[in-house]
Protein backbone atom coordinates (compact mmCIF):
# COMPACT_ATOMS: atom_id res chain seq x y z
CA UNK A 1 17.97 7.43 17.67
CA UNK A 2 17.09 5.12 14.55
CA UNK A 3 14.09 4.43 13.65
CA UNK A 4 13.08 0.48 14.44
CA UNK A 5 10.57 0.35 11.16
CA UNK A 6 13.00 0.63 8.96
CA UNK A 7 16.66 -0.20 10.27
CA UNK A 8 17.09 -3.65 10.50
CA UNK A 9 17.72 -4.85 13.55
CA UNK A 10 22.04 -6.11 13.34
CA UNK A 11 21.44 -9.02 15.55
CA UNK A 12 19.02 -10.69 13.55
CA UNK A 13 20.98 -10.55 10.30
CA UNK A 14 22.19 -14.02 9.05
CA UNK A 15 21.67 -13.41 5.03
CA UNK A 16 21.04 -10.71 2.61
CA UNK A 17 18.78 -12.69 -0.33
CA UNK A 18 16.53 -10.79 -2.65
CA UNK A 19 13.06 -12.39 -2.79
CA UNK A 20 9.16 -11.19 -3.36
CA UNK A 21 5.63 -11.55 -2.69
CA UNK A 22 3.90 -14.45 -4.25
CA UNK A 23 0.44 -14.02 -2.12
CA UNK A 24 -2.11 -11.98 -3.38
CA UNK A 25 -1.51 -9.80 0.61
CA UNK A 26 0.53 -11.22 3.43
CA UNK A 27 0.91 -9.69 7.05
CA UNK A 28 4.14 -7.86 8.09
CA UNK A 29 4.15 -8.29 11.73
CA UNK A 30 6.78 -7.06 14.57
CA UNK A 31 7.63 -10.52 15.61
CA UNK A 32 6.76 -13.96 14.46
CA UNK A 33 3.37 -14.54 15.06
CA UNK A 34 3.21 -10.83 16.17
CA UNK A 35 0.89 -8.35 15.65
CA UNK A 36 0.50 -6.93 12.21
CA UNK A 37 1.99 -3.38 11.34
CA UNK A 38 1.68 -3.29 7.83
CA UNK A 39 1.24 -5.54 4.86
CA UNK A 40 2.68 -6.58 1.45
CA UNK A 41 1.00 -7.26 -2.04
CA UNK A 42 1.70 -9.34 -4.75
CA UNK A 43 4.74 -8.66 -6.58
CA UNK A 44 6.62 -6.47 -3.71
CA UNK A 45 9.90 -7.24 -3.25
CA UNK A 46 11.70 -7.69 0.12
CA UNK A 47 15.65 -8.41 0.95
CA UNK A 48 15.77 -11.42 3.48
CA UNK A 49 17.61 -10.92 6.18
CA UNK A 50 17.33 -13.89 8.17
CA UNK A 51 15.26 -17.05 7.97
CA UNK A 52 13.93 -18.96 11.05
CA UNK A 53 10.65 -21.38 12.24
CA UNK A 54 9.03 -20.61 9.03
CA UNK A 55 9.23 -16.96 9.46
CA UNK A 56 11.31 -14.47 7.27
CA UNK A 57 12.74 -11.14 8.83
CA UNK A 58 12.77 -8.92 5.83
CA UNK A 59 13.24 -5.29 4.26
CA UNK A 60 10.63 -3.67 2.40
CA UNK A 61 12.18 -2.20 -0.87
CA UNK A 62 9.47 0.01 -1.39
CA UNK A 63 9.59 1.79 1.71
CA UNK A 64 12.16 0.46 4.05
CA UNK A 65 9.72 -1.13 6.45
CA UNK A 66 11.09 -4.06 8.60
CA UNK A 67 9.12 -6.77 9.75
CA UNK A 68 8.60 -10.89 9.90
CA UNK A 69 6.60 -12.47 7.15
CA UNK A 70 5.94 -16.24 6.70
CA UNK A 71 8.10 -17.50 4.54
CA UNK A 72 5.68 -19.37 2.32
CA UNK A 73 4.73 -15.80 1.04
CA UNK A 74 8.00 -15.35 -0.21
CA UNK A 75 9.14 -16.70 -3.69
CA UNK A 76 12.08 -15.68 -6.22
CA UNK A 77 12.69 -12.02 -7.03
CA UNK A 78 11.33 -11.72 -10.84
CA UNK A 79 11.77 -8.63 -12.63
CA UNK A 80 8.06 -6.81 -13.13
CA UNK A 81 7.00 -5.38 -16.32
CA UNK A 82 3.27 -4.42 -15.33
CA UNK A 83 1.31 -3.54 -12.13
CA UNK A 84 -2.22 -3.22 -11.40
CA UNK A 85 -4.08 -0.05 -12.06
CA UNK A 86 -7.37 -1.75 -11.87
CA UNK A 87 -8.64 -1.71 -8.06
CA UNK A 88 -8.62 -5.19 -7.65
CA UNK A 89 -8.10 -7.90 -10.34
CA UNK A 90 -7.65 -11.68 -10.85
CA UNK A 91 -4.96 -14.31 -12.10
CA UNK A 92 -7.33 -17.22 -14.16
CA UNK A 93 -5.99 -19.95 -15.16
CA UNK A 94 -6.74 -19.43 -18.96
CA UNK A 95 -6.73 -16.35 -20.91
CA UNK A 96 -10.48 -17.14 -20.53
CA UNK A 97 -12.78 -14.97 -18.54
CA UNK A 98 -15.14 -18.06 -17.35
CA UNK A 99 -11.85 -20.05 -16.38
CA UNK A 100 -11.40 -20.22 -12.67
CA UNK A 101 -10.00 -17.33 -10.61
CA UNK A 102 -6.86 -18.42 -9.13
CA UNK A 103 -6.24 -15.57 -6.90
CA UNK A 104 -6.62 -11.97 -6.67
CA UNK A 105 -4.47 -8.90 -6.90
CA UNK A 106 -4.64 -5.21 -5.06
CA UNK A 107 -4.13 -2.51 -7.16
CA UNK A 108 -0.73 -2.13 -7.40
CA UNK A 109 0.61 -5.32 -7.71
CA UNK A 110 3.75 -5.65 -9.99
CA UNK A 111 3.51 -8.63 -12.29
CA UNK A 112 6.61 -10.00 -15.19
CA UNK A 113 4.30 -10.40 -18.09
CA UNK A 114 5.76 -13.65 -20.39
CA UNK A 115 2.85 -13.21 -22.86
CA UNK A 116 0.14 -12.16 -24.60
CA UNK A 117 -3.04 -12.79 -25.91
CA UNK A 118 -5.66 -10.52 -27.60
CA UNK A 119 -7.09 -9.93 -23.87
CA UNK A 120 -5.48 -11.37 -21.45
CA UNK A 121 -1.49 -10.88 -20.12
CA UNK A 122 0.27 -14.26 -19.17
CA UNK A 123 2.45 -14.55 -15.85
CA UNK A 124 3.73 -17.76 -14.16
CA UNK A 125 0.64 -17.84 -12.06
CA UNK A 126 -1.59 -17.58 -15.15
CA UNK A 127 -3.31 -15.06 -17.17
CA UNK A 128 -4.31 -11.79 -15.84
CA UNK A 129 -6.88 -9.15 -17.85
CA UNK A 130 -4.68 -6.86 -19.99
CA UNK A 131 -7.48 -3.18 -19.41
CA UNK A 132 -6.47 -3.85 -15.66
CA UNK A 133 -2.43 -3.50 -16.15
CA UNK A 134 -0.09 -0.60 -17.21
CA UNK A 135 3.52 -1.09 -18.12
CA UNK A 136 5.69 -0.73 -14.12
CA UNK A 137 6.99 2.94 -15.16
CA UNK A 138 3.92 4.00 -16.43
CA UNK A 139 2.98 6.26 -13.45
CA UNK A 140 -0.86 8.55 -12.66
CA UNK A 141 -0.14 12.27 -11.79
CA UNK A 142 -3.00 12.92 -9.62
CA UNK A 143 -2.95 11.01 -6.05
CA UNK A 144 -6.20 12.14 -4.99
CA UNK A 145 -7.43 10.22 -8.41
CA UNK A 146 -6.13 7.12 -7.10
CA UNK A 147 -7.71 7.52 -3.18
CA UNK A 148 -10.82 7.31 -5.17
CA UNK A 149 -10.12 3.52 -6.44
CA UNK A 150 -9.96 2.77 -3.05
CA UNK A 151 -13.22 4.30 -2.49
CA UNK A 152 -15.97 2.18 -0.17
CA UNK A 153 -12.68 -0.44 0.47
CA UNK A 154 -12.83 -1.47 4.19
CA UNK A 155 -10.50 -0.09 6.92
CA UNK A 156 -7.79 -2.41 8.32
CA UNK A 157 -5.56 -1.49 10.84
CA UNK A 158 -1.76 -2.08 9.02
CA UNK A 159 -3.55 -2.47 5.88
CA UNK A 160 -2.24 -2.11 2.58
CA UNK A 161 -4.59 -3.63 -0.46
CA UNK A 162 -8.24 -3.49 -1.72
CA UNK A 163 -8.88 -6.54 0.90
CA UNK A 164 -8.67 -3.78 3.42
CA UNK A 165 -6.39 -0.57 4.02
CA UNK A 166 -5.51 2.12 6.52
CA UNK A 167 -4.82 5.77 6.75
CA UNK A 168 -1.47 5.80 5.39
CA UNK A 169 -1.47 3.20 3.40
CA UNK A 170 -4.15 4.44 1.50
CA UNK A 171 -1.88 7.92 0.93
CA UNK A 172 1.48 5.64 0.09
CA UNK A 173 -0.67 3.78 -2.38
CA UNK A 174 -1.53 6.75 -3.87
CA UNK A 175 1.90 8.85 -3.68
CA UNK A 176 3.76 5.63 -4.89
CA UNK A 177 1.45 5.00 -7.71
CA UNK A 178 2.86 8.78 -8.96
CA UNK A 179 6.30 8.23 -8.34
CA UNK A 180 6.19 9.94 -5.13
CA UNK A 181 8.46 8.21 -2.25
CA UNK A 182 6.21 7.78 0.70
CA UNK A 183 7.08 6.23 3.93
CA UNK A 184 4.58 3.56 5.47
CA UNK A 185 3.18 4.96 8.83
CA UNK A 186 1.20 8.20 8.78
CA UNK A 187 3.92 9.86 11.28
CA UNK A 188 6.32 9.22 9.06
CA UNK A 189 4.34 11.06 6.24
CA UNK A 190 4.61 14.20 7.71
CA UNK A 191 8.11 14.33 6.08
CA UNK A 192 6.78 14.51 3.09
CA UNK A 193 6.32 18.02 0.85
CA UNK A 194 6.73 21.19 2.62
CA UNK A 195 4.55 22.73 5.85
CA UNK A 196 1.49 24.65 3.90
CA UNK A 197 -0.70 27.83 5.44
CA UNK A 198 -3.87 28.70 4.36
CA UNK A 199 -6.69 27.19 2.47
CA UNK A 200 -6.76 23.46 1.34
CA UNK A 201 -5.78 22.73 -2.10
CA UNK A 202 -6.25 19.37 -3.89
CA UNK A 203 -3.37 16.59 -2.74
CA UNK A 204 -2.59 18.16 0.33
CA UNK A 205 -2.16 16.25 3.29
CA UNK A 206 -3.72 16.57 6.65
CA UNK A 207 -2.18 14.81 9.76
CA UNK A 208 -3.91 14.54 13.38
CA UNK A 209 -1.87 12.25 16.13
CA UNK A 210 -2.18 8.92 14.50
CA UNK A 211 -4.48 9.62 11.25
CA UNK A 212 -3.83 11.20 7.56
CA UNK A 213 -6.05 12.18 5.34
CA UNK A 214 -5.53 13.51 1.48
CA UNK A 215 -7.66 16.58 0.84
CA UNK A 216 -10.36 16.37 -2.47
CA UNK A 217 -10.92 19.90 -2.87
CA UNK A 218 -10.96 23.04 -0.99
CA UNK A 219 -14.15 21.52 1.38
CA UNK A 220 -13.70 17.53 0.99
CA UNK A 221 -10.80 14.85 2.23
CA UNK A 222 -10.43 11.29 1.16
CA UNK A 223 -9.35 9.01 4.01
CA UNK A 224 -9.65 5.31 5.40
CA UNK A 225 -10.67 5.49 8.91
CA UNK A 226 -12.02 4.03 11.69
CA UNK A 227 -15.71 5.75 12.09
CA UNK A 228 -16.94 4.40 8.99
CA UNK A 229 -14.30 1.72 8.99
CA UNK A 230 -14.37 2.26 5.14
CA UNK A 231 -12.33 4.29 2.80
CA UNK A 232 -15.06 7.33 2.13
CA UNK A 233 -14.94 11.12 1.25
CA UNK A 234 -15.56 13.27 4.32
CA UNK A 235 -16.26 17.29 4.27
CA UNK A 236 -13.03 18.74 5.47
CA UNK A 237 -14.87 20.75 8.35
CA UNK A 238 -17.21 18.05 9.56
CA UNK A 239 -13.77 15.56 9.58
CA UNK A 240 -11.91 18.16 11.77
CA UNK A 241 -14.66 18.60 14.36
CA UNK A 242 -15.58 14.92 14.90
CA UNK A 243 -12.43 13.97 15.47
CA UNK A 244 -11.22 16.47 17.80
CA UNK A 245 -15.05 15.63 19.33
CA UNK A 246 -14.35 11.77 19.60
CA UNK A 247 -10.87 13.11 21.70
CA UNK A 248 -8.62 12.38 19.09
CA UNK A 249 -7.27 15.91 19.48
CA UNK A 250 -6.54 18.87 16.53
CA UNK A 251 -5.09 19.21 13.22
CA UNK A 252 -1.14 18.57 14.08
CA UNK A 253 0.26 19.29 10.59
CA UNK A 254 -1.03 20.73 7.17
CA UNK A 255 1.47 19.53 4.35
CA UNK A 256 1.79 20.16 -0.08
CA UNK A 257 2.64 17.76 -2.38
């Protein structure tokens, strides 16, 4: 049986039109006007695959995920030539760090730089601090390096940027920033790598029903959850036993990079 998230639904297909994110974060949600199930950041791009009542039914490119998204978050499909490695960043409106903020971007955003000054990178939406982007296929190597940007960010069910983030989409924002294809829902995740035995290494993944964590070191895990509804470290031990405590049952899957 296929997978709703990410096969697109046949009877709502009217159009296949490229297109991206021109919010800084806008909600995917199951229906129009549905409940969010994940969300999308500046600069992702999305195949449209039909267009009704102000509401897009897209494609995620970076993951497959299906979903609606208002179509005023939508824009034309430009070619990126930087992303954000900074945790969180602004667009001003002059290559001028006093000029106002226009909006600002998650880590991760993809940007098509026109231009440059000594500091500052230009895009259509303005001018955006050059220490806080990379060139797109510049990749990190070490996704547990990346968690820790996210590091006292709050939890948001679905969520996807600095504004707020989940359990697995903290992990694909890490995985993805290293070139690492990673689905968007933590069940999904447990495809990734190969089952692992034994003690925790660095980058490992730990699932329980519903929650993923990436593990630190040998003792210590990196996750965005609910009970501090904040991205935080966590001792590996103390995380398994409050959990299963709180009824949220056992370890269900132990997987390596």
């Amino acid at each position: 049986m296929s997978d709703q998230r990410t096969t697109p639904d046949p009877a709502q297909i009217t159009q296949r039109d490229p297109a991206q994110i021109v919010l800084a974060v806008s909600d995917l949600c199951r229906t129009p006007d549905g409940p969010r199930v994940r969300q999308l950041i500046f600069g992702d791009s999305v195949v449209v695959l039909n267009t009704r009542d102000g509401w897009c039914y897209v494609q995620a490119d970076k993951d497959g995920y299906c979903g609606h998204i208002r179509s005023s978050t939508l824009g034309a499909l430009l070619r990126p030539s930087h992303k954000v490695t900074a945790p969180a960043t602004h667009i001003y409106e002059r290559p001028d760090f006093k000029s106002p903020n226009l909006l600002g971007l998650s880590f991760g955003s993809q940007l098509q730089v026109t231009g440059k000054t000594e500091k500052f990178a230009q895009i259509d939406a303005g001018f955006v601090p050059l220490p806080h982007l990379a060139e797109v296929d510049t990749y990190a190597t070490d996704p547990a390096t990346v968690c820790a940007l996210f590091l006292g960010t709050p939890y948001l069910w679905g969520g996807n940027s600095r504004e707020g983030i989940d359990c697995s989409g903290l992990v694909q924002a890490a995985l993805l920033a290293c070139a690492i294809p990673c689905p968007g829902d933590s069940d999904q995740q447990q495809s990734i790598g190969a089952a692992a035995t034994g003690p925790y290494q660095r980058n490992d993944l730990i699932f329980w029903k519903g929650h993923v964590a990436l593990v630190v070191d040998a003792d210590t895990l990196i996750h965005a959850n609910a009970y501090t509804m904040s991205v935080t470290n966590e001792p590996i031990t103390a995380a398994i036993k409050r959990i299963s405590e709180q009824g949220d049952g056992p370890v269900t899957a132990h997987r390596r990079l």
